[in-house]
C-alpha atoms as a PDB file:
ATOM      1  CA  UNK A   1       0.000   0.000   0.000  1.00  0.00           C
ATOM      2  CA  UNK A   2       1.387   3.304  -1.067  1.00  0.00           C
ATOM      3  CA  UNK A   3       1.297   6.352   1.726  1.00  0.00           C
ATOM      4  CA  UNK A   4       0.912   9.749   0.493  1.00  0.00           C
ATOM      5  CA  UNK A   5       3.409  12.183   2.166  1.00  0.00           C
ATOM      6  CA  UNK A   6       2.892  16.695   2.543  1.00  0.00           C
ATOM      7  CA  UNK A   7       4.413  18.991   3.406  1.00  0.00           C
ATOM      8  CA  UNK A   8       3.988  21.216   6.487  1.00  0.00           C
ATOM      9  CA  UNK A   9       2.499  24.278   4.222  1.00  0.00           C
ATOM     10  CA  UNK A  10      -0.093  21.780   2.317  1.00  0.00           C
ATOM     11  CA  UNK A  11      -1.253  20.255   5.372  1.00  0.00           C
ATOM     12  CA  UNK A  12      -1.550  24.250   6.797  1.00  0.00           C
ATOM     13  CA  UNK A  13      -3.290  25.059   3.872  1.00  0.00           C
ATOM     14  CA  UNK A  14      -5.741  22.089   3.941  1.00  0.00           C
ATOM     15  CA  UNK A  15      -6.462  22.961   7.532  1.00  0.00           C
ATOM     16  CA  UNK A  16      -6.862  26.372   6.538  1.00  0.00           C
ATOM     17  CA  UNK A  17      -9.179  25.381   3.715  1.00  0.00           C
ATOM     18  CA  UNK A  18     -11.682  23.116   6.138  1.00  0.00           C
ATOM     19  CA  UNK A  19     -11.571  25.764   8.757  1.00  0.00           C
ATOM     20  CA  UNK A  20     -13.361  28.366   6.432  1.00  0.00           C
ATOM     21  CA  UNK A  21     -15.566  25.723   4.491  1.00  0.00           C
ATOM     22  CA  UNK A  22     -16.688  24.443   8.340  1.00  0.00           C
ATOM     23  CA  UNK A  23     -18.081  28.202   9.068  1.00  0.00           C
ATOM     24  CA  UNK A  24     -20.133  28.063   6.318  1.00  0.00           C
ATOM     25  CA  UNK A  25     -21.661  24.591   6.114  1.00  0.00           C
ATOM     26  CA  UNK A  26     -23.447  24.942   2.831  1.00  0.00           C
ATOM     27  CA  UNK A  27     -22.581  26.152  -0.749  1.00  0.00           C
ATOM     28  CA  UNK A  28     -25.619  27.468  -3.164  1.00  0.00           C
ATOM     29  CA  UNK A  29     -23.325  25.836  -5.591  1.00  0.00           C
ATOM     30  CA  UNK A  30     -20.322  24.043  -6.059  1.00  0.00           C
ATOM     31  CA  UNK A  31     -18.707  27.656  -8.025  1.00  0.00           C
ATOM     32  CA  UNK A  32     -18.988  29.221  -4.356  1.00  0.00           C
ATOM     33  CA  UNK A  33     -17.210  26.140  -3.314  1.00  0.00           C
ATOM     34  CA  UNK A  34     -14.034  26.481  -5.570  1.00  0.00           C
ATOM     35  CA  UNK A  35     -14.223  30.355  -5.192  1.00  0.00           C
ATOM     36  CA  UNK A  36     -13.964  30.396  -1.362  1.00  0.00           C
ATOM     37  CA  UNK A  37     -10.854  27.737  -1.733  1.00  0.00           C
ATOM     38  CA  UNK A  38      -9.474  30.183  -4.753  1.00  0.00           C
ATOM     39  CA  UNK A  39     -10.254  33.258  -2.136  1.00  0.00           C
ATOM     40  CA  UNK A  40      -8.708  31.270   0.695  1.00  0.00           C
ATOM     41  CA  UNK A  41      -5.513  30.316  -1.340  1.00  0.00           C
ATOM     42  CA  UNK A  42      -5.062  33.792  -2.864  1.00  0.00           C
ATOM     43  CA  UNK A  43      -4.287  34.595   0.804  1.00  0.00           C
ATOM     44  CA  UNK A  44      -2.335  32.241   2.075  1.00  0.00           C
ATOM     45  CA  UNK A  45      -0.129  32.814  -1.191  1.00  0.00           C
ATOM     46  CA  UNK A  46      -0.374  36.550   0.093  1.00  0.00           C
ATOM     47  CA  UNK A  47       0.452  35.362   3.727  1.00  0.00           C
ATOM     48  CA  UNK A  48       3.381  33.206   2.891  1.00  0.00           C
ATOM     49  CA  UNK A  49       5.152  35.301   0.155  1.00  0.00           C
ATOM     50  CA  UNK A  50       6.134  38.207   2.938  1.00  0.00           C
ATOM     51  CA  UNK A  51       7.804  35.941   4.856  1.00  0.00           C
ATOM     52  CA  UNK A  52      11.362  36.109   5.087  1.00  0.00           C
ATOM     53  CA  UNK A  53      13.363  32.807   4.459  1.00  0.00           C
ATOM     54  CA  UNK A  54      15.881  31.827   6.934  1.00  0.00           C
ATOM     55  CA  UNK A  55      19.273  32.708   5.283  1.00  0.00           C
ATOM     56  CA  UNK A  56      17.947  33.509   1.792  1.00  0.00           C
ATOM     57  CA  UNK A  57      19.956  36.866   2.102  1.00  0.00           C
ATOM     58  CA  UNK A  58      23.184  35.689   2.701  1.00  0.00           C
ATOM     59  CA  UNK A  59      22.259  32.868  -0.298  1.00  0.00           C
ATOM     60  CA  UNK A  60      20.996  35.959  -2.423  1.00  0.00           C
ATOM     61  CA  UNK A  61      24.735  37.750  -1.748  1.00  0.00           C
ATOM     62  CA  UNK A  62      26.709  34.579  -2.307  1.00  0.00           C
ATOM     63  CA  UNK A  63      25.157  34.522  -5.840  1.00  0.00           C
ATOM     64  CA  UNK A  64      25.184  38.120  -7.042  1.00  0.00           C
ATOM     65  CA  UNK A  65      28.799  38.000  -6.127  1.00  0.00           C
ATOM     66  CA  UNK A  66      29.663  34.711  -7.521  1.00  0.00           C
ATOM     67  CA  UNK A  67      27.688  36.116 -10.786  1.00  0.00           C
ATOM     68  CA  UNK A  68      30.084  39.707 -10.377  1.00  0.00           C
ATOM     69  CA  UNK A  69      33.238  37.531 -10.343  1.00  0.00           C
ATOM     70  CA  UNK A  70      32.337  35.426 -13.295  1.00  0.00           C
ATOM     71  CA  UNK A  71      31.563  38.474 -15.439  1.00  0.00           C
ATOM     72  CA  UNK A  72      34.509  39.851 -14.636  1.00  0.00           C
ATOM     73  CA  UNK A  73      36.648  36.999 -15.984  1.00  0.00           C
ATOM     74  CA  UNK A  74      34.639  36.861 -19.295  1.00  0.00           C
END
């Protein structure tokens, strides 16, 4: 039997996703439905995207100076 593994941010966004959906109960139609998990999504995307990555800036410098130094030899 195959097992299905997530990551940390699907399962938070799945949680996220049933949370809302639970609030509401009922859809008039299953468009509401996929627009309230589009709407929910949208803002997690939002959410997530301002976060700063641990070490990303000192990654970020290694690179642009890595690309600075080849450049300079071509």
């Amino acid at each position: 039997m195959a097992q299905a593994y997530t990551t940390n941010l699907l399962e938070r966004a799945i949680k996220e996703i049933r949370r809302r959906t639970k609030t509401i109960e009922s859809f008039p139609t299953p468009e509401a439905l996929e627009k309230l998990v589009y709407l929910v999504i949208c803002q997690l995307n939002e959410s997530w995207g301002r976060k700063r990555l641990k070490g990303f800036t000192v990654w970020q410098m290694q690179k642009e100076r890595a690309e600075r130094i080849f450049t300079q030899k071509s």
